[in-house]
Protein backbone atom coordinates (compact mmCIF):
# COMPACT_ATOMS: atom_id res chain seq x y z
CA UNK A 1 -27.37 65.04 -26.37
CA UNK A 2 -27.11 62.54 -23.27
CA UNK A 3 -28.99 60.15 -25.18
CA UNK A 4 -26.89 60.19 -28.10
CA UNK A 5 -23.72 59.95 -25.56
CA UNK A 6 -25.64 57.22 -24.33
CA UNK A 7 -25.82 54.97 -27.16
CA UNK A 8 -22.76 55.98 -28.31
CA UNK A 9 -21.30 54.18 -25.18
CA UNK A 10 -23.57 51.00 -25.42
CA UNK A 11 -22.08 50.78 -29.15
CA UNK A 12 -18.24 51.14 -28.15
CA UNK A 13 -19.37 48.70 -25.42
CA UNK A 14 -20.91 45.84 -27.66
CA UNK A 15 -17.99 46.55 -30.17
CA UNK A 16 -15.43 45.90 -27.87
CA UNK A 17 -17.05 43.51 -26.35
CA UNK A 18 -17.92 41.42 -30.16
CA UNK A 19 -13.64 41.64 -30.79
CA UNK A 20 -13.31 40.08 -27.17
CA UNK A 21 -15.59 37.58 -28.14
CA UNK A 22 -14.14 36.94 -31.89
CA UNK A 23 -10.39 36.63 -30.33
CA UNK A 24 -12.00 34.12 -27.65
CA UNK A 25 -13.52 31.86 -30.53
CA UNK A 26 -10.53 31.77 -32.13
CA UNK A 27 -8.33 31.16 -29.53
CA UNK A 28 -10.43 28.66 -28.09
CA UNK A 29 -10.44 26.49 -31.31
CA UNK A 30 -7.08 26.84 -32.09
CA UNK A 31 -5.82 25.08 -28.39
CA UNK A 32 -8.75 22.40 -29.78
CA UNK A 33 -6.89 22.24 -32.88
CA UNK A 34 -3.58 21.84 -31.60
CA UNK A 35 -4.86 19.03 -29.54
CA UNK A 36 -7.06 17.16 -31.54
CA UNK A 37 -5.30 16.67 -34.87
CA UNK A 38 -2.62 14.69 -33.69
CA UNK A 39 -4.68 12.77 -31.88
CA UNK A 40 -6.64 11.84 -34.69
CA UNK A 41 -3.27 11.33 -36.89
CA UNK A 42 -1.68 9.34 -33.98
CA UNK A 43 -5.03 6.83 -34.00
CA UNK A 44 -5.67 6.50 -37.66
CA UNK A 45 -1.55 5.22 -37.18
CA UNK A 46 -2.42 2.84 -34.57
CA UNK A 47 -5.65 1.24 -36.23
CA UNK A 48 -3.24 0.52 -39.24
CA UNK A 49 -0.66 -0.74 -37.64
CA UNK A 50 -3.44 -3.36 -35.57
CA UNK A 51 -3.59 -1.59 -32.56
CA UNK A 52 -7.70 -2.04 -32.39
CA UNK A 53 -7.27 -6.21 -32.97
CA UNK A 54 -4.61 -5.95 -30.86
CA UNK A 55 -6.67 -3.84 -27.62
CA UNK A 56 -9.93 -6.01 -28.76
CA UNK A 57 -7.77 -9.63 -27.88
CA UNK A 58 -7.07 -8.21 -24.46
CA UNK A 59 -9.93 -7.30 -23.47
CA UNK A 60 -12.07 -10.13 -24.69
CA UNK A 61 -11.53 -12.34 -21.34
CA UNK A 62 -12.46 -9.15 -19.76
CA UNK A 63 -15.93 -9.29 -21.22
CA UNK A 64 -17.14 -11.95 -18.97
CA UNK A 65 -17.12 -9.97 -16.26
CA UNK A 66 -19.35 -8.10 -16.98
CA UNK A 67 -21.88 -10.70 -18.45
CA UNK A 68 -20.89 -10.29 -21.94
CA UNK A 69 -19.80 -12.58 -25.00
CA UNK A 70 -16.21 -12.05 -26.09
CA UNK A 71 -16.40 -11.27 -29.11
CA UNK A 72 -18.25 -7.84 -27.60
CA UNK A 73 -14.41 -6.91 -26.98
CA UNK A 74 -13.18 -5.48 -30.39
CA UNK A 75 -16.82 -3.55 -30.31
CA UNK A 76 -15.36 -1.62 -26.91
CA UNK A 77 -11.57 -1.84 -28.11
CA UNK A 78 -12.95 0.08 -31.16
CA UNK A 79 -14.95 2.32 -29.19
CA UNK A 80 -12.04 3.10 -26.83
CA UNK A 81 -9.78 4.60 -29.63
CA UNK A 82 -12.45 5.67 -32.00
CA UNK A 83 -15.83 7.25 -31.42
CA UNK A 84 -19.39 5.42 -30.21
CA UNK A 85 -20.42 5.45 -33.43
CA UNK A 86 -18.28 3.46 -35.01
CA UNK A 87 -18.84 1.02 -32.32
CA UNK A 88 -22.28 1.03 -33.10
CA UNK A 89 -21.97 -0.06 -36.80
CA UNK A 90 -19.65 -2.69 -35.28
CA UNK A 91 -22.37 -3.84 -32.56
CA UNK A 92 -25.21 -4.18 -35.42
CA UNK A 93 -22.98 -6.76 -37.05
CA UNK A 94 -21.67 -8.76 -33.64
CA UNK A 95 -25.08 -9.21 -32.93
CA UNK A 96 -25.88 -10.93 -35.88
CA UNK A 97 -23.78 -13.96 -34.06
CA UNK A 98 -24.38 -12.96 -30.31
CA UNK A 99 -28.00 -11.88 -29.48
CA UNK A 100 -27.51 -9.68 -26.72
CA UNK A 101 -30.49 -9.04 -23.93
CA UNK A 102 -31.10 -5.33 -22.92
CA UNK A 103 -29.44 -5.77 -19.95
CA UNK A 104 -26.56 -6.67 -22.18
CA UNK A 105 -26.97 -3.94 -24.52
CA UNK A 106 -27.68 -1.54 -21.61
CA UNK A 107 -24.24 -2.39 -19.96
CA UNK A 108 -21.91 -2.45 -22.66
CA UNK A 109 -23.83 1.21 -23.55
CA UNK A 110 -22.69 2.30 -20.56
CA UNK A 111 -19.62 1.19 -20.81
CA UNK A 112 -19.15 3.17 -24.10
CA UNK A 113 -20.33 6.10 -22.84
CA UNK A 114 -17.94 6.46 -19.87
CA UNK A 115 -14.48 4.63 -22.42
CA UNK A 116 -14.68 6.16 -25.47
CA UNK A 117 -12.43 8.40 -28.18
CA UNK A 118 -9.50 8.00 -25.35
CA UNK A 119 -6.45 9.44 -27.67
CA UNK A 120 -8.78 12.52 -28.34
CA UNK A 121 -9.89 12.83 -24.79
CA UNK A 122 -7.34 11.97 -23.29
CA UNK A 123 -4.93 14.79 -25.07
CA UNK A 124 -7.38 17.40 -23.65
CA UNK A 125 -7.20 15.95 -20.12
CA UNK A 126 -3.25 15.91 -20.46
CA UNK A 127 -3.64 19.13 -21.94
CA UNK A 128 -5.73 20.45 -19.39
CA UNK A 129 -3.40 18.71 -16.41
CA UNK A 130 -4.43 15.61 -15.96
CA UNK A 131 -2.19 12.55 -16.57
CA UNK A 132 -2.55 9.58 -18.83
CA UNK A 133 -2.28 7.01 -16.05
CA UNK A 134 -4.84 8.97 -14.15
CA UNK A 135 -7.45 9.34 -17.29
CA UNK A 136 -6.97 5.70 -18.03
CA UNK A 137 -7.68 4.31 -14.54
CA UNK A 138 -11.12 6.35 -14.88
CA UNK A 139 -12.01 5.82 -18.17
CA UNK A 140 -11.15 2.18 -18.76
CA UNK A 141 -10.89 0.77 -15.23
CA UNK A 142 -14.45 3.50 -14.27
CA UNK A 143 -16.23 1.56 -17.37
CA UNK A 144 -15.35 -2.30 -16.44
CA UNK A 145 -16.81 -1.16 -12.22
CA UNK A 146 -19.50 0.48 -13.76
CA UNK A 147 -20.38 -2.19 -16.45
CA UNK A 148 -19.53 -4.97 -13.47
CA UNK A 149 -21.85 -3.29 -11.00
CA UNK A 150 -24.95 -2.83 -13.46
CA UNK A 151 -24.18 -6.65 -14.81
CA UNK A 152 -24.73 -8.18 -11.01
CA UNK A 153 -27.94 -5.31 -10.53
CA UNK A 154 -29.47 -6.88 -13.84
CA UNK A 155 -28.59 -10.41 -12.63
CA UNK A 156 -29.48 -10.48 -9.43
CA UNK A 157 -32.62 -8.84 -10.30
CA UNK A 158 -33.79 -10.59 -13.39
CA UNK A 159 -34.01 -7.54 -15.11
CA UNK A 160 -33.69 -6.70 -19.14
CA UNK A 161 -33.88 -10.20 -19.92
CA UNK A 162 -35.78 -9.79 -22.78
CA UNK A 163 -34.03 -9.66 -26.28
CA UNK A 164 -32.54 -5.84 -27.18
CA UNK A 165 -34.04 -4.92 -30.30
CA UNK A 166 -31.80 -2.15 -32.20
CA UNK A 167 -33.85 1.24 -33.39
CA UNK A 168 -30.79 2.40 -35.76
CA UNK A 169 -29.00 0.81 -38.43
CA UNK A 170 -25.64 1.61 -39.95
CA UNK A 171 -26.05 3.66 -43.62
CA UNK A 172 -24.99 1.14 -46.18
CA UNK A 173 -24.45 4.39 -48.70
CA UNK A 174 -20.98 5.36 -49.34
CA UNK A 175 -18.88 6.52 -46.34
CA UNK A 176 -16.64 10.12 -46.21
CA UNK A 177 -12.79 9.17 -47.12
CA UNK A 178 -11.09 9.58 -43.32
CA UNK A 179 -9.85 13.46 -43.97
CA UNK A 180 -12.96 14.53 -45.06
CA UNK A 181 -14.95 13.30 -42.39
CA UNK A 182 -12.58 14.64 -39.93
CA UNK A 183 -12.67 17.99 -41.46
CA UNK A 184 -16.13 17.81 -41.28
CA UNK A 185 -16.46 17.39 -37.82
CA UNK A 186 -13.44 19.85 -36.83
CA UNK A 187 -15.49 22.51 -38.92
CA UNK A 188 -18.65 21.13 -36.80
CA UNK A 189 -16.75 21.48 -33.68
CA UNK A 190 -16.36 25.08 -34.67
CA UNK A 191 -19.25 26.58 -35.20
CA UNK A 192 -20.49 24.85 -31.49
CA UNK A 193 -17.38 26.89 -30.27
CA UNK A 194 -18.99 30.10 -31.73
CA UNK A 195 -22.36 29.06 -30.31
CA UNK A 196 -21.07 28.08 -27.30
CA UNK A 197 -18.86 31.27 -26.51
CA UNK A 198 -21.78 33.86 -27.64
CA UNK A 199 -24.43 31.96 -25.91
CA UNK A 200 -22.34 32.34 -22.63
CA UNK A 201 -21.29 35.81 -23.51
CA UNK A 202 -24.69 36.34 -23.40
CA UNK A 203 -25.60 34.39 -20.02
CA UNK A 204 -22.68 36.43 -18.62
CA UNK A 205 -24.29 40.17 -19.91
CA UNK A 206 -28.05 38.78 -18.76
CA UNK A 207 -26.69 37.66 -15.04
CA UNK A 208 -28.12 34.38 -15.50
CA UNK A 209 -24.40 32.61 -15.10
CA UNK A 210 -24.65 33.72 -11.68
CA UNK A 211 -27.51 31.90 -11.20
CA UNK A 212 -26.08 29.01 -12.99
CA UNK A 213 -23.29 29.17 -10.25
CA UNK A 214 -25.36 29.08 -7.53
CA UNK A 215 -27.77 26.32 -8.62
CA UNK A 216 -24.49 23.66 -9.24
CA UNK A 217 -22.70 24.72 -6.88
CA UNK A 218 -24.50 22.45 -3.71
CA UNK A 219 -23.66 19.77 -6.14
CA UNK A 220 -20.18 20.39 -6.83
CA UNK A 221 -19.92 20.72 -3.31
CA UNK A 222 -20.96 17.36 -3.09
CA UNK A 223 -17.82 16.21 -5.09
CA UNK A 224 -15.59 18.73 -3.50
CA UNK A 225 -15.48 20.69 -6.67
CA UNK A 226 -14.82 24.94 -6.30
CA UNK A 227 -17.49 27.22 -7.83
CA UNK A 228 -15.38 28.29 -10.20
CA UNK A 229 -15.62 25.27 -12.15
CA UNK A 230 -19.25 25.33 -12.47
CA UNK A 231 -18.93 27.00 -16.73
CA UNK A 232 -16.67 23.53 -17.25
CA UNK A 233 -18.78 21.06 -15.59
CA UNK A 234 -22.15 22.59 -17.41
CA UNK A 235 -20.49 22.37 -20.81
CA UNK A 236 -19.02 19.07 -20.52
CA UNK A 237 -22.02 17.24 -19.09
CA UNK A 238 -24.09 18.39 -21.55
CA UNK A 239 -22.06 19.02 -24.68
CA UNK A 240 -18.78 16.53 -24.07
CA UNK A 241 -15.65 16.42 -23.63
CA UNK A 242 -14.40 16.76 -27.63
CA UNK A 243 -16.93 19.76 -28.38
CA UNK A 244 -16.36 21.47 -25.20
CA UNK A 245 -12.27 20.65 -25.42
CA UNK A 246 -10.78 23.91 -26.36
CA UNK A 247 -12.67 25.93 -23.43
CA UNK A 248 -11.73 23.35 -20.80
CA UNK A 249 -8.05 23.21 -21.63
CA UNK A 250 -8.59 27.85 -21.76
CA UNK A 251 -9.67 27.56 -18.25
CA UNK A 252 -7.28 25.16 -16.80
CA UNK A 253 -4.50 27.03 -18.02
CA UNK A 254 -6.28 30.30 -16.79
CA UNK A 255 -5.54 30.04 -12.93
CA UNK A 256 -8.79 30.62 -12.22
CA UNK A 257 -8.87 26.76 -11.40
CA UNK A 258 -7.11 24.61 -8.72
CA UNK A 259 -5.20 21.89 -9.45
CA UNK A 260 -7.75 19.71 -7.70
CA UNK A 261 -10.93 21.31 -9.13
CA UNK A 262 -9.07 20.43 -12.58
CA UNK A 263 -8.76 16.95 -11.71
CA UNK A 264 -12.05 16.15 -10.00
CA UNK A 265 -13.67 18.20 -12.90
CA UNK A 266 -11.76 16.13 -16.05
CA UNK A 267 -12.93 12.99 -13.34
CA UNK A 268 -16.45 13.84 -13.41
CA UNK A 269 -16.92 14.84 -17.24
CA UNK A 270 -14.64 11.60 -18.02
CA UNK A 271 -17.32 9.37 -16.06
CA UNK A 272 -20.67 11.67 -16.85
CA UNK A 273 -20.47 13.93 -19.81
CA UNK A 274 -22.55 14.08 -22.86
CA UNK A 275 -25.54 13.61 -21.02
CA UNK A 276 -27.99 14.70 -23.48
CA UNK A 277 -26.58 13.55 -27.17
CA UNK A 278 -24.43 10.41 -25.86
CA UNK A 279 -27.20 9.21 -23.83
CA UNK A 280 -29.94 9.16 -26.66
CA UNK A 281 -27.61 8.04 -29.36
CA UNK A 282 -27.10 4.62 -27.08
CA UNK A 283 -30.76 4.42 -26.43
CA UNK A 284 -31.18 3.83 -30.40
CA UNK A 285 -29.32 0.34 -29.30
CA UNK A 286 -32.21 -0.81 -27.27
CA UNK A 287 -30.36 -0.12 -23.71
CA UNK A 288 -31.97 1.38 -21.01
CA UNK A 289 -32.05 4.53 -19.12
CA UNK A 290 -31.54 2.78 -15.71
CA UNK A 291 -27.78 1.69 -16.56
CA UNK A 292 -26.67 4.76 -19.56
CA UNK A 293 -28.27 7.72 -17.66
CA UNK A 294 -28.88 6.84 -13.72
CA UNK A 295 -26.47 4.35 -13.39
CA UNK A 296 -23.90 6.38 -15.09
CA UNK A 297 -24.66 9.49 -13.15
CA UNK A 298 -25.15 7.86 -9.41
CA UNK A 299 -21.83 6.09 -10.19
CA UNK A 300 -20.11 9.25 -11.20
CA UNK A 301 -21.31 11.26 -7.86
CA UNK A 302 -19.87 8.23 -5.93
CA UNK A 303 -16.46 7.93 -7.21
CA UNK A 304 -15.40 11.46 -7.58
CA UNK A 305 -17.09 12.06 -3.76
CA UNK A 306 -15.04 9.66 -2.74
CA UNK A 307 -11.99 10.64 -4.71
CA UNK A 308 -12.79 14.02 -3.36
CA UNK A 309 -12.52 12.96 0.06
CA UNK A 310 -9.24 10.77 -0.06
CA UNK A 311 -6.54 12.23 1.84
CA UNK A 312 -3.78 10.95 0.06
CA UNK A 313 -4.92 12.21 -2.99
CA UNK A 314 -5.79 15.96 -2.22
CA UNK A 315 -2.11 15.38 -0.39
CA UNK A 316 -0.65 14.93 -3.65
CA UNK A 317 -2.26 17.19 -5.45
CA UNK A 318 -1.57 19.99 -3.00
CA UNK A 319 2.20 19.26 -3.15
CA UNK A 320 1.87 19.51 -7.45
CA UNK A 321 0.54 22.59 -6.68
CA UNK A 322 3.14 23.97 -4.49
C-alpha cells in the first residue's frame, strides 16, 4: 500500500512537473518569437533598401586598421546585419581578388564572431535591458579593438603569414526562398528550446546545476557577475545568443537578475558566445584558434573585468535600478 502511495506521488510529481516544463517551452519561444521576427522583417527591409552597400562603404577605410583590404568591408557590413554564414559565401568570392594570409583570415574571423546578426541580437539585448548604444559600442567598436589588437600581435610577431587556404565552399545548388529558410531555422530554434529546457530540467532534478553554479561562479566573480547568472552565461557561451534568446530575455525579466548582472552578462555573451559551433564554423576559413577562440575569450575576460570594475558605470546602473 505505501509503495503504491509512493509511486503514485512520483507520477503526480513528474506530471506536474512535464506541464511546468511544456508551459516553459512555450513561453520561452514565444518571447523569441516576438523578438526575432521583426528583426528579421526589419533587415530583409534594410538590405533592399541598400543598407548593407551602404554600412560596407563606411566601414571600408576602417579595414586598414586592422591590416585588411577594403573591399573585406561589405564581407563584415554583411555579417553585421546578417548571419556569419552569409559572410562566408561572401569571403570565398572577395578572396578570389584579395588573397588573404591566416593572420588575415584569423582576424576578420574574429571579428565576425564578436559583430554579427546585430538587428537579431541586438532586439534580445534591448529586450533583455540592455540599450542599443550600449550593444553597439561592444559589438562593433569590441570587434574593430579586438581585430586591431590581434592585427599588431600577428604583425609584430610575423605570425600567419602564410596564405589561408579555405576548407568550405559555398553550395552552388539552389538556395531556400528568404521565408522558408527563416522558418526553417525558427522551427530549428525550437526544438533546441525543448532540448535545452528538458536537459536543464533535468540538471535541476539530478543536482548537477548546483554544481554547475559553483564551478562558474570563481569566474563570474572575476567579471563581477552574481551567481545567479551562471544558467545564462552557460547557455550563451556555448549555444549563442539567437538559440539561447528566449531564456535570456525569461530571466532578465524574472528579477532573479540585477540590473548589472544583466548588463555584464549580455557584455560577455556579446564578446564570447557560441564558443563551440561559431568557433569551428570560422576555422573552416583557414583562421586560427589563437585569434577566434583565445584571443576572443582573454579579450572578453578583460573588458567586462574592467567594465565590471568602473565606478561610473555600476553608478549608473545602480541609479536605473533605483
Amino acid at each position: 500500500m505505501s509503495a503504491s502511495h509512493s509511486d503514485s506521488r512520483w507520477f503526480m510529481r513528474l506530471k506536474r512537473e512535464s506541464v511546468e516544463l511544456a508551459k516553459s517551452i512555450f513561453k520561452v519561444y514565444w518571447t523569441l518569437i516576438k523578438v526575432t521576427v521583426p528583426a528579421l522583417v526589419a533587415v530583409k527591409l534594410l538590405d533592399m533598401a541598400g543598407g548593407t552597400q551602404l554600412l560596407a562603404w563606411a566601414l571600408s577605410p576602417v579595414m586598414n586598421l586592422v591590416g585588411l583590404p577594403e573591399s573585406m568591408g561589405v564581407v563584415w557590413s554583411t555579417v553585421l546585419l546578417t548571419n556569419i554564414y552569409t559572410g562566408m559565401a561572401l569571403l570565398v568570392d572577395a578572396t578570389a581578388q584579395d588573397p588573404l594570409t591566416v593572420a588575415q583570415v584569423s582576424v576578420l574571423g574574429a571579428m565576425m564572431l564578436v559583430g554579427h546578426a546585430l538587428p537579431v541580437e541586438g532586439a534580445v539585448a534591448k529586450s533583455a535591458g540592455v540599450s542599443w548604444r550600449a550593444t553597439l559600442a561592444i559589438r562593433v567598436g569590441g570587434g574593430l579593438a579586438l581585430g586591431a589588437l590581434l592585427h599588431l600581435f600577428y604583425s609584430a610577431t610575423d605570425l600567419l603569414q602564410q596564405p589561408a587556404h579555405f576548407l568550405w565552399r559555398p553550395d552552388e545548388g539552389p538556395a531556400d526562398i528568404w521565408v522558408v529558410a527563416q522558418i526553417k531555422t525558427l522551427i530549428g530554434i525550437f526544438f533546441i528550446i525543448v532540448f535545452l529546457l528538458t536537459f536543464l530540467r533535468i540538471l535541476r532534478w539530478l543536482g548537477v546545476e548546483k554544481w554547475m553554479h559553483a564551478l562558474l561562479f570563481p569566474v563570474l566573480r572575476v567579471l563581477g557577475i552574481g551567481r545567479e547568472a551562471a544558467n545564462v552565461t552557460v547557455i550563451g557561451v556555448t549555444l549563442g545568443l539567437s538559440f539561447g534568446a528566449g531564456l535570456l530575455i525569461e530571466e532578465a525579466r524574472s528579477g532573479r537578475l540585477t540590473r548589472r548582472d544583466i548588463f555584464l552578462t549580455i557584455g560577455f555573451l556579446g564578446l564570447c558566445h557560441s564558443l563551440i559551433e561559431d568557433t569551428l564554423v570560422i576555422m573552416l576559413l583557414g583562421a586560427d584558434m589563437s585569434a577566434i577562440l583565445w584571443g576572443r575569450l582573454l579579450f572578453a575576460l578583460v573588458v567586462i573585468g574592467v567594465l565590471a570594475r568602473l565606478p561610473a558605470l555600476n553608478r549608473r546602473l545602480q541609479e536605473a535600478t533605483a
